[in-house]
Protein backbone atom coordinates (compact mmCIF):
# COMPACT_ATOMS: atom_id res chain seq x y z
CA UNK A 1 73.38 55.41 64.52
CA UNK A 2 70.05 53.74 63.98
CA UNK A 3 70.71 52.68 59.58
CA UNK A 4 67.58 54.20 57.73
CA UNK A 5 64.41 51.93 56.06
CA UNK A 6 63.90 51.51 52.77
CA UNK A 7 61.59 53.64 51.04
CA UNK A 8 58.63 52.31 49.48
CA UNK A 9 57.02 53.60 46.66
CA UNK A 10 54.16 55.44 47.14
CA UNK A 11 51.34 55.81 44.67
CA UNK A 12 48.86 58.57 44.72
CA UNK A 13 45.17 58.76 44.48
CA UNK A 14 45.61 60.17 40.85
CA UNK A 15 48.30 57.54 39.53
CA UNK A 16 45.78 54.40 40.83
CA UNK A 17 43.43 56.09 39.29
CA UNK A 18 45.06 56.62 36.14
CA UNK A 19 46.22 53.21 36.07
CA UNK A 20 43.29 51.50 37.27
CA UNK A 21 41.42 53.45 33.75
CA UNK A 22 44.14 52.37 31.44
CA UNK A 23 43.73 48.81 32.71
CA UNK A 24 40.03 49.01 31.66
CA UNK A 25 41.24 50.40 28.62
CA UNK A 26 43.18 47.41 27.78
CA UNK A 27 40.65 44.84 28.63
CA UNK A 28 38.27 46.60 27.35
CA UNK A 29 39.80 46.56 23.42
CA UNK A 30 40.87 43.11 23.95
CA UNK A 31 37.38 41.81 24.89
CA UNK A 32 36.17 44.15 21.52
CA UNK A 33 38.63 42.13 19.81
CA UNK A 34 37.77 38.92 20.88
CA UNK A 35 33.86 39.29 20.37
CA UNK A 36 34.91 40.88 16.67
CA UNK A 37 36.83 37.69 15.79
CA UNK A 38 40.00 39.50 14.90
CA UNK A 39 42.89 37.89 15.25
CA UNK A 40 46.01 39.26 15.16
CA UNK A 41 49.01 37.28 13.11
CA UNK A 42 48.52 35.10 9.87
CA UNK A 43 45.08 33.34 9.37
CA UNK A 44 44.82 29.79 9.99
CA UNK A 45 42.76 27.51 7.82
CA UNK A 46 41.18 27.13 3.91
CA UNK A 47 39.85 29.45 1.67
CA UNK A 48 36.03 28.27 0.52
CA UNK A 49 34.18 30.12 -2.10
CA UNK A 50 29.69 30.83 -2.27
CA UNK A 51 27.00 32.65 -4.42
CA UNK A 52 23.60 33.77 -2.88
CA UNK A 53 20.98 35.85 -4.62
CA UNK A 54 20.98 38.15 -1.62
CA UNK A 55 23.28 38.16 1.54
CA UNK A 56 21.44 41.18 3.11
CA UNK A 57 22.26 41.48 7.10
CA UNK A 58 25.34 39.04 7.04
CA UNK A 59 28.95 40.97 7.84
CA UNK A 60 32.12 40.09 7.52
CA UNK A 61 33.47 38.31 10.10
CA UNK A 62 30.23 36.49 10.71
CA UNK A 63 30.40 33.06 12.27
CA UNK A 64 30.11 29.92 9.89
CA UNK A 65 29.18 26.95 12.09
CA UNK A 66 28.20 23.44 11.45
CA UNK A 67 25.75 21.72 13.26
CA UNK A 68 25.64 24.77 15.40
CA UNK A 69 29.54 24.58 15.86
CA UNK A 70 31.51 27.51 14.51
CA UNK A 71 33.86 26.12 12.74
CA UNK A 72 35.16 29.22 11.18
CA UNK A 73 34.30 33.03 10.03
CA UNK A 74 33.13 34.96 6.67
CA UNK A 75 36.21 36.58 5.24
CA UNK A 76 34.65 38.88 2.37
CA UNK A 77 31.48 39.65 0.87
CA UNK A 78 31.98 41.14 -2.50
CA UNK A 79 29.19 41.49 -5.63
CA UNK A 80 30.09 39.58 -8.96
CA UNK A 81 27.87 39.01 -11.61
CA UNK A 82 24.65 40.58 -9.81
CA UNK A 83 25.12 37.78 -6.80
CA UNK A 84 26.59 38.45 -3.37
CA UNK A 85 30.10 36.49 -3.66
CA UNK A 86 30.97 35.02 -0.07
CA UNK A 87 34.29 34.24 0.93
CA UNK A 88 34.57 31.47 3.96
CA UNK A 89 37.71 31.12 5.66
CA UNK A 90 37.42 27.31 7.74
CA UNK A 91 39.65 25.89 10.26
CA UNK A 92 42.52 23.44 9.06
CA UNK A 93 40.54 20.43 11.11
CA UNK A 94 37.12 20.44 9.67
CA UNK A 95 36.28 18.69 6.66
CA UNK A 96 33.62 20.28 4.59
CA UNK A 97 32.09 17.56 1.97
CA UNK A 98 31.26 18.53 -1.81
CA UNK A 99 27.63 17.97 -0.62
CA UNK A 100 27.04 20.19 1.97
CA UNK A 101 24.63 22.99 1.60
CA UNK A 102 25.15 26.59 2.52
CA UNK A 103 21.84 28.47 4.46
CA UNK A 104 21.64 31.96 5.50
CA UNK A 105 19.80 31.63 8.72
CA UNK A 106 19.85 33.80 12.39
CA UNK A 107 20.01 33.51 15.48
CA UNK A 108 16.43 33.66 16.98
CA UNK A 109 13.53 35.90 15.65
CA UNK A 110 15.93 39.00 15.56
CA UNK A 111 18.97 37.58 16.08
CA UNK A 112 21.97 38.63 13.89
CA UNK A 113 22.91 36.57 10.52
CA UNK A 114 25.59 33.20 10.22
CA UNK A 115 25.76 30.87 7.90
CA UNK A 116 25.00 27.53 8.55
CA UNK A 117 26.60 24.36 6.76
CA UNK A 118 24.19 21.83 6.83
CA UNK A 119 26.20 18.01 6.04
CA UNK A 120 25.65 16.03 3.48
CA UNK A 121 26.65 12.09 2.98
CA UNK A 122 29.06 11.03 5.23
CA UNK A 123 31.19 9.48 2.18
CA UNK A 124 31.15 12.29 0.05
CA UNK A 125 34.62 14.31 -0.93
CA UNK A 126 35.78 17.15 1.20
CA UNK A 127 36.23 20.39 -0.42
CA UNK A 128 40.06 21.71 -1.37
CA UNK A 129 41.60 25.36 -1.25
CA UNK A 130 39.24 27.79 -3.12
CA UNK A 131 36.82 25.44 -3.82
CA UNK A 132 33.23 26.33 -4.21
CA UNK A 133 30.07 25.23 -1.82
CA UNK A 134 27.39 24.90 -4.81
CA UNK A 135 24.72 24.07 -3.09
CA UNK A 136 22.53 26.99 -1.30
CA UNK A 137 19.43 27.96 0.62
CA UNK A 138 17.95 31.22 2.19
CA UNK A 139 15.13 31.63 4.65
CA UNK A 140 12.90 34.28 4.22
CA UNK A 141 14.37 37.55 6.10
CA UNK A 142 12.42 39.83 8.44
CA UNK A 143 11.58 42.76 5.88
CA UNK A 144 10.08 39.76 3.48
CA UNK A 145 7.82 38.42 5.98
CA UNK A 146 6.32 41.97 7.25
CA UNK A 147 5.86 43.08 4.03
CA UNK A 148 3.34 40.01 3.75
CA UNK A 149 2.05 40.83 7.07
CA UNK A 150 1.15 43.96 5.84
CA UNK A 151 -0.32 42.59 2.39
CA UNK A 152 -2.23 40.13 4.48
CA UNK A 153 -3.26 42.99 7.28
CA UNK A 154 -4.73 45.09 4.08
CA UNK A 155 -6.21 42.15 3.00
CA UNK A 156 -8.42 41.50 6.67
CA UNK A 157 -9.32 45.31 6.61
CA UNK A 158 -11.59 44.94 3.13
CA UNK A 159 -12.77 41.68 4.71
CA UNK A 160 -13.86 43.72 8.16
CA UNK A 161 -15.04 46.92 6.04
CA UNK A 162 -16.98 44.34 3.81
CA UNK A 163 -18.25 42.98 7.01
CA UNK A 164 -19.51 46.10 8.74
CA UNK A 165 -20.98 47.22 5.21
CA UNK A 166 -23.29 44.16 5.76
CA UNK A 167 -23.70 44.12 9.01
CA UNK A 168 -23.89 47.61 9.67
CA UNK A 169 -27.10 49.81 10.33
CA UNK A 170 -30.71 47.99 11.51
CA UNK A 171 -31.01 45.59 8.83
CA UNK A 172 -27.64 44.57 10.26
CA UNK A 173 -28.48 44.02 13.30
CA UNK A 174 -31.70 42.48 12.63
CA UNK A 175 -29.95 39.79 11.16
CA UNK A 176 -27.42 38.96 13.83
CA UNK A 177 -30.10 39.08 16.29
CA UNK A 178 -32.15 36.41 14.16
CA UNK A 179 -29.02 34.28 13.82
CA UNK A 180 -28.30 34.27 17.50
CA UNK A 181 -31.91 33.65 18.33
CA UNK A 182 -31.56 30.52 15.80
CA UNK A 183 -28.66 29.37 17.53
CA UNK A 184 -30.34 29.71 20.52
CA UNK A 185 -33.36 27.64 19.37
CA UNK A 186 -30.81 24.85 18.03
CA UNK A 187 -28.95 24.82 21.21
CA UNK A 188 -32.27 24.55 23.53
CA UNK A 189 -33.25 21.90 20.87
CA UNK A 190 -29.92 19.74 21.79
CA UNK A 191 -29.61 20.04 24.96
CA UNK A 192 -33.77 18.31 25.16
CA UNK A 193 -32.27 15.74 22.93
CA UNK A 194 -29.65 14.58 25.31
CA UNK A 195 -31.95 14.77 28.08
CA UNK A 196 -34.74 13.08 26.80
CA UNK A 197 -31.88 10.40 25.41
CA UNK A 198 -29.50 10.11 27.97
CA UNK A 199 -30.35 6.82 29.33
CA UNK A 200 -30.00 6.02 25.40
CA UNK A 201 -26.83 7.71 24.85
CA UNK A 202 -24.86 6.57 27.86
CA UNK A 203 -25.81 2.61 26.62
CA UNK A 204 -24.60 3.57 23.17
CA UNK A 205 -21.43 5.08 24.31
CA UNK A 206 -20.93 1.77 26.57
CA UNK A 207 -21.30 0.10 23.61
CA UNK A 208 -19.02 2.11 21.59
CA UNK A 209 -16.56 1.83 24.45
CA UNK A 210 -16.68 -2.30 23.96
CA UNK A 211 -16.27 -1.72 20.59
CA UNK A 212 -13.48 0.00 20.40
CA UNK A 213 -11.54 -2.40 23.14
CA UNK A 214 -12.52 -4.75 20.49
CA UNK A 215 -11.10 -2.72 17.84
CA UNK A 216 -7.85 -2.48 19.29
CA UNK A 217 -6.72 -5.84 19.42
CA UNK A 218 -8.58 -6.83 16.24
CA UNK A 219 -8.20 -3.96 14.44
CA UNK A 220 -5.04 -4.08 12.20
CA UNK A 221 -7.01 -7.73 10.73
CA UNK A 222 -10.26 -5.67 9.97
CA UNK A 223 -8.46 -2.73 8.55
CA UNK A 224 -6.69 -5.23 6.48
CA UNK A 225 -9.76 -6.33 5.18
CA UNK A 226 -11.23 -3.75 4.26
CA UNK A 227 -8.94 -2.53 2.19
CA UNK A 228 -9.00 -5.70 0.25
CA UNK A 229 -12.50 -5.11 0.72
CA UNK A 230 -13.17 -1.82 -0.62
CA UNK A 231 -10.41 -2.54 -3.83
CA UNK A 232 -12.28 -5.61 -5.04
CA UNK A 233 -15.51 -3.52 -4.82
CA UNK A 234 -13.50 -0.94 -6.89
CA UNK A 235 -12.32 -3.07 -9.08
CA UNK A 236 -15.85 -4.84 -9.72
CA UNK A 237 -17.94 -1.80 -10.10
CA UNK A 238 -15.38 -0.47 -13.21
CA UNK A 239 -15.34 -3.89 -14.99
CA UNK A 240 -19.09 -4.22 -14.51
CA UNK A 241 -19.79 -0.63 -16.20
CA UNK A 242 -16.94 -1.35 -18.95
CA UNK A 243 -18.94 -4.32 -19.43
CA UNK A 244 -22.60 -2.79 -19.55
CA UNK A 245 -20.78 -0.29 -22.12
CA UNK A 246 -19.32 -2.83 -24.42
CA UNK A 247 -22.53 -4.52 -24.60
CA UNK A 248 -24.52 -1.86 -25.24
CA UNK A 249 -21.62 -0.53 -28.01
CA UNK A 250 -21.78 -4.12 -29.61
CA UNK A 251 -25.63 -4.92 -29.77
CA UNK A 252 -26.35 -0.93 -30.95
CA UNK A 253 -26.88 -2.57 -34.64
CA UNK A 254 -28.88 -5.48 -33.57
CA UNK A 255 -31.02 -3.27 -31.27
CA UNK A 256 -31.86 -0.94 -34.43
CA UNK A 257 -32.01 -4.34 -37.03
CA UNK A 258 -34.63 -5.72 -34.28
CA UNK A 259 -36.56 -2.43 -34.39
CA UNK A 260 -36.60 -2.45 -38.21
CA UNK A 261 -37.68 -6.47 -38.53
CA UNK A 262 -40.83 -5.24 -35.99
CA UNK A 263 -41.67 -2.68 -38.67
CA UNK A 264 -41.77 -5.48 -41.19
CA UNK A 265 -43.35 -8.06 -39.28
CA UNK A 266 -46.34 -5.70 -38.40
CA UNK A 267 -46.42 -4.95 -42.27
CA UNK A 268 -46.59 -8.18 -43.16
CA UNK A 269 -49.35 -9.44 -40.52
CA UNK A 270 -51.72 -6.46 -41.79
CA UNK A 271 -51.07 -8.22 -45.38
CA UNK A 272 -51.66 -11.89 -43.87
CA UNK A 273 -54.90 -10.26 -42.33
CA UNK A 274 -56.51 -8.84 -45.03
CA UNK A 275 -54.89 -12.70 -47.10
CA UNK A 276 -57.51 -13.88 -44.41
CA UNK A 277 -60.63 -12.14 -44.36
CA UNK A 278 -60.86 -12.93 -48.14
CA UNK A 279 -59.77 -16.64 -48.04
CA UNK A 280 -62.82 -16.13 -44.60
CA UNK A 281 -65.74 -15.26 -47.15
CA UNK A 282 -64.41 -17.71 -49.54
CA UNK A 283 -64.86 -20.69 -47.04
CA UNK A 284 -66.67 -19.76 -44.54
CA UNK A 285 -68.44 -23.20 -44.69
CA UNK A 286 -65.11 -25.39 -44.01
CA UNK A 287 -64.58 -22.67 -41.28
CA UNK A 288 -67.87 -24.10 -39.42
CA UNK A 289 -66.96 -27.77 -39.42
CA UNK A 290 -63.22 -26.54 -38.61
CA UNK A 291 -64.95 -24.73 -35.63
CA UNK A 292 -66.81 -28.09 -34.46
CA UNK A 293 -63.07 -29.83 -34.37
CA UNK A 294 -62.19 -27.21 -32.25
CA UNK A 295 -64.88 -27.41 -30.12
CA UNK A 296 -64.41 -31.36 -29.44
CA UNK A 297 -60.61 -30.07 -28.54
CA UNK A 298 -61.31 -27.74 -26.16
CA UNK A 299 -63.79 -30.34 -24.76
CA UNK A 300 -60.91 -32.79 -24.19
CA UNK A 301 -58.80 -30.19 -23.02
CA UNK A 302 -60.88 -29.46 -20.51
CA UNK A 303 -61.16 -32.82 -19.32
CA UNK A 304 -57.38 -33.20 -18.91
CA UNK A 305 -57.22 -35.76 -21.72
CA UNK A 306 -53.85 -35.84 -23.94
CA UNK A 307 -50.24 -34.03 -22.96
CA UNK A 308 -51.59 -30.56 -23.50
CA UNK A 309 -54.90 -31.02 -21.26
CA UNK A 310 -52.70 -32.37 -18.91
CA UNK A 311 -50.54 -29.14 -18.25
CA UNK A 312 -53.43 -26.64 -18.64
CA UNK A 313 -55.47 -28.42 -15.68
CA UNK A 314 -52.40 -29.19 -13.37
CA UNK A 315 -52.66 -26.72 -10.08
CA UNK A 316 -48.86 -27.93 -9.43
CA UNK A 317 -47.25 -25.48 -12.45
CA UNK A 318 -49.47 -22.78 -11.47
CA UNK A 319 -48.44 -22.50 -7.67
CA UNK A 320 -44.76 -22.81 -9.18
CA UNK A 321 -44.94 -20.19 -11.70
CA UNK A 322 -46.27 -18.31 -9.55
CA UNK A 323 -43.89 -18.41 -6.56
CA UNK A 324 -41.15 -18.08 -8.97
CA UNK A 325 -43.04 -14.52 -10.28
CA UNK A 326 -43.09 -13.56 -6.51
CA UNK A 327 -39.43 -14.11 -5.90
CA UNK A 328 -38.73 -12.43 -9.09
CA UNK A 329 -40.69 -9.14 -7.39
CA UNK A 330 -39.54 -9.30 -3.84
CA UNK A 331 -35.83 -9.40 -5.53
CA UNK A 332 -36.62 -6.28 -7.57
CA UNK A 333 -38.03 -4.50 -4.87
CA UNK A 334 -34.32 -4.99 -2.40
CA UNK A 335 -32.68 -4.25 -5.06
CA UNK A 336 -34.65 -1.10 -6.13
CA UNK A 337 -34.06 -0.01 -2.12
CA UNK A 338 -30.07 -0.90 -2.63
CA UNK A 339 -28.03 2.70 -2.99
CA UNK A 340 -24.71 3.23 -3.29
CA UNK A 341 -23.11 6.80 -3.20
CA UNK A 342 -19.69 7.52 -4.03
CA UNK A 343 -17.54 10.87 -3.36
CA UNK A 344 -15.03 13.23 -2.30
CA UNK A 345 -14.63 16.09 -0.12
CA UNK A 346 -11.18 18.17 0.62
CA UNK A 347 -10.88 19.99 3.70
CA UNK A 348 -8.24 23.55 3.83
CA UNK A 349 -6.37 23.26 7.01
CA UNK A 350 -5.64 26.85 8.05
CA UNK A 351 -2.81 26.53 10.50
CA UNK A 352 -1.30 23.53 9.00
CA UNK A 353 -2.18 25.40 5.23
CA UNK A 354 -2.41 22.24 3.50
CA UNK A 355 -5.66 20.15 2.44
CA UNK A 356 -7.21 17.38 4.05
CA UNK A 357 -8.92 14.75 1.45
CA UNK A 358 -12.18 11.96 1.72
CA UNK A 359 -12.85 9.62 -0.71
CA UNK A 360 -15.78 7.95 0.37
CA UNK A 361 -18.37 4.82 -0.23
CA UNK A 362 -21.72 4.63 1.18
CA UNK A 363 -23.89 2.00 1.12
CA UNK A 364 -27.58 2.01 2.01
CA UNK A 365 -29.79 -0.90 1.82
CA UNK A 366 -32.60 1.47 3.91
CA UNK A 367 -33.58 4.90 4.29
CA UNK A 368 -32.89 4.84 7.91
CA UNK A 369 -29.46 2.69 7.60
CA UNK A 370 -25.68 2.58 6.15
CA UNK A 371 -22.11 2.00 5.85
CA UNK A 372 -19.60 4.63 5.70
CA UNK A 373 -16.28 3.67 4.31
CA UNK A 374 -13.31 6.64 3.66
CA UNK A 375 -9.68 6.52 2.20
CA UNK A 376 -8.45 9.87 4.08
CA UNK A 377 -4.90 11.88 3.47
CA UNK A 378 -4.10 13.54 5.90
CA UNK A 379 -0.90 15.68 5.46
CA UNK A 380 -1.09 15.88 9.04
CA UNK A 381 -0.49 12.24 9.83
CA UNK A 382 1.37 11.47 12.87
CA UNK A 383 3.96 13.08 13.73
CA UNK A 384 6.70 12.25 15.87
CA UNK A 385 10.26 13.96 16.85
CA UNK A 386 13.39 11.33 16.99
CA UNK A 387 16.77 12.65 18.01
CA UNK A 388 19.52 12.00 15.79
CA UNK A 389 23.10 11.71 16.40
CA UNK A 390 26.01 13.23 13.14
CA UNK A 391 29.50 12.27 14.17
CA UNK A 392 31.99 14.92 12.36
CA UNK A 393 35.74 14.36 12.74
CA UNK A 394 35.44 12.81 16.56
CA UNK A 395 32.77 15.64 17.62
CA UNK A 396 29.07 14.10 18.13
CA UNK A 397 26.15 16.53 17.64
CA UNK A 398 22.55 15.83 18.62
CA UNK A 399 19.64 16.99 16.28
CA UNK A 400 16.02 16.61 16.79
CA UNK A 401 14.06 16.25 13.55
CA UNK A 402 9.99 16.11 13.40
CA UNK A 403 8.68 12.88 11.29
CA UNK A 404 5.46 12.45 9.95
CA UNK A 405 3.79 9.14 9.15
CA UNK A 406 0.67 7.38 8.54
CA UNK A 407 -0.56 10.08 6.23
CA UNK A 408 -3.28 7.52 5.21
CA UNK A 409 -6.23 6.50 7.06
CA UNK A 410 -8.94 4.13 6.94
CA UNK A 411 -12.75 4.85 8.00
CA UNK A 412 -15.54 2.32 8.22
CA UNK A 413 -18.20 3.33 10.19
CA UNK A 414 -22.15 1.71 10.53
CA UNK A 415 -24.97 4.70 11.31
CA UNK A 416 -28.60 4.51 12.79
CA UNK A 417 -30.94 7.97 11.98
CA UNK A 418 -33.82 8.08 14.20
CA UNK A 419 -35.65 11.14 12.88
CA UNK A 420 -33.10 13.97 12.40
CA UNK A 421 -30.55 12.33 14.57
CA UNK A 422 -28.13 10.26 13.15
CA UNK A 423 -25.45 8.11 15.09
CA UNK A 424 -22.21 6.61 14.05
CA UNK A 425 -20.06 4.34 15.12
CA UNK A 426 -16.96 2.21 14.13
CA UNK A 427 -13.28 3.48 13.08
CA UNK A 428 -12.45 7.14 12.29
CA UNK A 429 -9.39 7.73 10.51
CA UNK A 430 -7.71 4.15 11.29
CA UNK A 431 -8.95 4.41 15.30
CA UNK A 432 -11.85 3.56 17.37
CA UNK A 433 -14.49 5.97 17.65
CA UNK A 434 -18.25 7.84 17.23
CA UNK A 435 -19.82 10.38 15.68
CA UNK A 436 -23.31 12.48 15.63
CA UNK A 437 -25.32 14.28 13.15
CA UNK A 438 -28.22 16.41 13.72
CA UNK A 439 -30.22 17.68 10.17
CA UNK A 440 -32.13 20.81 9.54
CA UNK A 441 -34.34 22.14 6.89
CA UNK A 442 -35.18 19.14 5.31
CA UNK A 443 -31.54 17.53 5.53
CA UNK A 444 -29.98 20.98 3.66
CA UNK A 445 -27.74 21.95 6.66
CA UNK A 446 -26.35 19.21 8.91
CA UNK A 447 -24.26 19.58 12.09
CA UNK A 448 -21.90 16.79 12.75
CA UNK A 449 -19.48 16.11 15.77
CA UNK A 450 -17.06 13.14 15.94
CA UNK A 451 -14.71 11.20 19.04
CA UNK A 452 -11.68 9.05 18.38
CA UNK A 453 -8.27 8.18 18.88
CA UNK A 454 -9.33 7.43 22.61
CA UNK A 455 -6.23 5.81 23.66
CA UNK A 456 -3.99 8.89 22.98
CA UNK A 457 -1.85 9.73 25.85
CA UNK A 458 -3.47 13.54 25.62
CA UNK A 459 -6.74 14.16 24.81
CA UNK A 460 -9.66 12.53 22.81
CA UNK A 461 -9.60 13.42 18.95
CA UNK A 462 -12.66 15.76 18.22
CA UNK A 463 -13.83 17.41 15.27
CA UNK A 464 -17.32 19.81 14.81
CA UNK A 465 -18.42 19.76 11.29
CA UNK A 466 -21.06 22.28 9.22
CA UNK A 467 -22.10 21.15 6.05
CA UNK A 468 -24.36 23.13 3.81
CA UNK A 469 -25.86 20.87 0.42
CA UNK A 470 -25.81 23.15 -2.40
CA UNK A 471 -28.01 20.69 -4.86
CA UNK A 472 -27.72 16.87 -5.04
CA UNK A 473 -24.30 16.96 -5.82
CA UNK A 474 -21.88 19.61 -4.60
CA UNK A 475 -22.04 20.83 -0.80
CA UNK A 476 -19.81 23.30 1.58
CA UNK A 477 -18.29 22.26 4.69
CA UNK A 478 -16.62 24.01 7.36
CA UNK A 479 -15.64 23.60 11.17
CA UNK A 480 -12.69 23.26 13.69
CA UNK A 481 -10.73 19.68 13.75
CA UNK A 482 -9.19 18.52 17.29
CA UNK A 483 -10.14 21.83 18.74
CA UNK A 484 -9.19 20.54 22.39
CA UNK A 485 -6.01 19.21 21.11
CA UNK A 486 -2.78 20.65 23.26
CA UNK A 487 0.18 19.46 21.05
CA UNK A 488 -0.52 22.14 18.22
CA UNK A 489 -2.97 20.40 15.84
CA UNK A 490 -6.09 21.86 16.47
CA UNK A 491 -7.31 24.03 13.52
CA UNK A 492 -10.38 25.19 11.59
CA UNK A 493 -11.09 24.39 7.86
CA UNK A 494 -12.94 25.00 4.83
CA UNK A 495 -14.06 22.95 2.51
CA UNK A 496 -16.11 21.58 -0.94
CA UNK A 497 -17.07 17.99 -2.08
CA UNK A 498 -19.58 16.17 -4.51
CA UNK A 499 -21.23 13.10 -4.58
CA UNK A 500 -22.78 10.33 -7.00
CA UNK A 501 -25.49 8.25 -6.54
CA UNK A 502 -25.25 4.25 -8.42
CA UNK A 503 -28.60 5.47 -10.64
CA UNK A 504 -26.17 9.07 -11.48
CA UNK A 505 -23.27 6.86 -12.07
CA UNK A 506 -25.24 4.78 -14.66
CA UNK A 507 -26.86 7.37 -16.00
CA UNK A 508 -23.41 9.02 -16.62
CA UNK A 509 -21.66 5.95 -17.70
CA UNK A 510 -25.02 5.22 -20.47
CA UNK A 511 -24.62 8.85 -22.02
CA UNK A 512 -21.14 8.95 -22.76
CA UNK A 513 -20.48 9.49 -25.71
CA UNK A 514 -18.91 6.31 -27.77
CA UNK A 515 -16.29 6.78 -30.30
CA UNK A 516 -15.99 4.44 -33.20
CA UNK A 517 -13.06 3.97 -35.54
């Protein structure tokens, strides 16, 4: 008898399914319970306690990380006193200092809500049971910043029906086509320029390129000097018009005694003349014989006989009084061609939404020729990124931070105008460079483009300038700065300035008003 095999069990199509769906079931919660962060048991960790004005979008359970390290979940979000009370629960190994600051941030453009601990000093005390994170910060959410899109959409829509109000219709048109005809009559006007200068231009930008080789290895000592060089000149100009005013305040009284002692004196000599012309008919005899002494003086006088006859026929103190008079007049004359113009201009940056500022010195000894020196911030600067290593309880992080420097720059530049061409050349904003500027309607509107910062390891620094004088004094500037830039600082601008000429200055400095005690 053959002994019987042992049955095995047999599942059907209906039980593997059934079990293969529960399976699914039960990976399925425990994944939905993992991603939730619930955990099932007692809690683990401290108790921390913070205020915002507004926690809108952040949940419970939402991930509290440090350095971008969770290092533990939000607990509860309750309201107390009008403020959105924030309960923290943090792991039992991570030590959160009194000076660490709370920020409501996301992850991504529309990512959902954490909260981020940003550290503080690394000696600072850590934070106990139920303690309270005091320090806070929120970004601006979503809803904020589309609710200023849509001011600032409103805003461009008057702008654009203001635009087609004006421009709109014939007369409209008209106009446009006039301005692109002038821009076509500048353009054509350029572009013979160049050609009719190239040969020109290509030796001055040789030149240029010399000079700023020479600039770079001697430039830190020049920039040095000038400096020095434009404080001392500073510093002389306000101590020489404090000193013109206290010596005009402190002669005032003489000036007006001397004015009053000519009134006298001319009183007095019309007295002493009529004295004379009676003492004249009273002896007019002794006046003859008087008259023959004077004759035999002159006589002797004019034969160079005595002291005095001596100096009135000697060629030798005529020749030197008059060179002297002619030095005197050619002195008067430089000096009279001498100008000095002082001012500022500040430039709005649109995409960086900060200002740009010029304080600036000219000096012209001729109409054809001068110096340009400029103290420029720049809140731009230089900026840089430098990685940064933060060391919390064994666990190093990496954080790359943007730094900007050399927010101050230096320009001294020397220019050339032939006709209604001017060139520049010399340092732009603390590097080597050159610059161009072409004037219109009698020097009202002039178009400017500058070059520098050569030796950057992108592209060439360049900057196209509009500026429209308003009078004398004030003008309007616009244009686009490092518009072939590729590392995000290109950007256009608006602007205003002023400017003072040395006769404005003095004339400013003379009328103010003195106040005595």
């Amino acid at each position: 008898m053959t002994p019987k095999k042992p049955s095995i069990l047999k599942l059907t199509p209906e039980a593997k399914v059934g079990l293969f769906v529960l399976l699914g079931i039960i990976l399925l919660v425990y994944m939905s319970l993992r991603l939730g962060g619930i955990k099932f048991g007692r809690a683990e960790g401290y108790t921390l306690h913070v205020y915002f004005e507004s926690a809108a979008g952040l949940d419970k359970n939402a991930s509290v990380r440090v350095a971008g390290v969770e290092v533990g979940r939000v607990k509860d979000i309750q309201l107390k006193d009008s403020k959105a009370h924030v309960v923290l629960e943090i792991r039992p190994d991570v030590r959160i200092g009194k000076d660490f600051t709370a920020v409501l941030t996301t992850k991504g453009l529309l990512g959902e809500k954490y909260l981020e601990l940003v550290p503080g000093s690394a000696g600072a005390p850590s934070l106990k049971e139920g303690e309270e994170i005091t320090r806070t910060k929120s970004y601006a959410d979503m809803d904020r910043l589309i609710t200023v899109l849509s001011d600032v959409s409103d805003d461009v829509k008057q702008v654009t029906d203001s635009l087609a109000k004006v421009l709109g219709g014939d007369q409209g048109e008209a106009t446009l086509r006039n301005i692109v005809k002038n821009l076509e009559d500048i353009s054509f006007n350029v572009n013979h320029l160049i050609a009719k200068n190239d040969e020109q231009v290509g030796n001055v930008l040789q030149n240029l390129d010399e000079f700023t080789s020479m600039l770079k290895t001697e430039g830190p000592g020049v920039t040095a000097d000038l400096r020095t060089a434009i404080k001392n000149l500073n510093e002389a100009l306000l101590k020489t018009s404090s000193n013109l005013n206290e010596m005009i305040t402190e002669n005032r009284g003489n000036l007006k005694e001397g004015v009053e002692n000519l009134k006298l004196a001319s009183l007095s000599l019309q007295q002493a003349m009529d004295t004379v012309n009676k003492v004249t008919n009273q002896i007019g005899p002794q006046i003859n014989d008087t008259a023959a002494s004077v004759g035999n003086i002159a006589r002797k006088l004019d034969k160079g006989e005595g002291t005095l006859g001596k100096l009135i026929n000697d060629t030798t103190l005529h020749e030197n009084i008059d060179k002297t008079v002619k030095g005197i007049n050619n002195y008067i004359a430089k000096a009279e061609s001498f100008h000095t113009f002082i001012g500022y201009r500040g430039e709005f940056l649109f995409d960086e939404r900060d200002t740009k500022s010029y304080f600036t010195l000219r000096i012209q000894p001729k109409a054809d020729k001068f110096y340009l020196f400029e103290v420029v911030d720049d809140p731009r600067g230089k900026k840089k990124t430098e990685t940064k290593e933060i060391t919390l309880d064994g666990v190093t992080t990496t954080r790359e931070e943007t730094v900007t420097s050399d927010a101050i720059k230096i320009s001294a530049q020397i220019a050339k105008r032939f006709k209604n061409v001017t060139v520049r050349g010399g340092i732009i904003e603390s590097t080597g460079g050159a610059g161009v500027d072409y004037h219109l309607y009698k020097d009202r509107l002039k178009l400017s483009l500058e070059a520098f910062d050569f030796d950057k390891k992108s592209t060439a620094h360049l900057k196209a300038t509009s500026t429209l004088f308003l009078s004398k004094f004030f003008f309007l500037t616009a244009g686009y700065d490092d518009f072939i830039s590729k590392v995000g600082l290109k950007s256009a601008y608006v602007g205003v300035g002023f400017q003072f000429e040395d006769e404005d200055i003095k004339y400013l400095l003379t009328s103010a008003p003195n106040v005595s005690f």
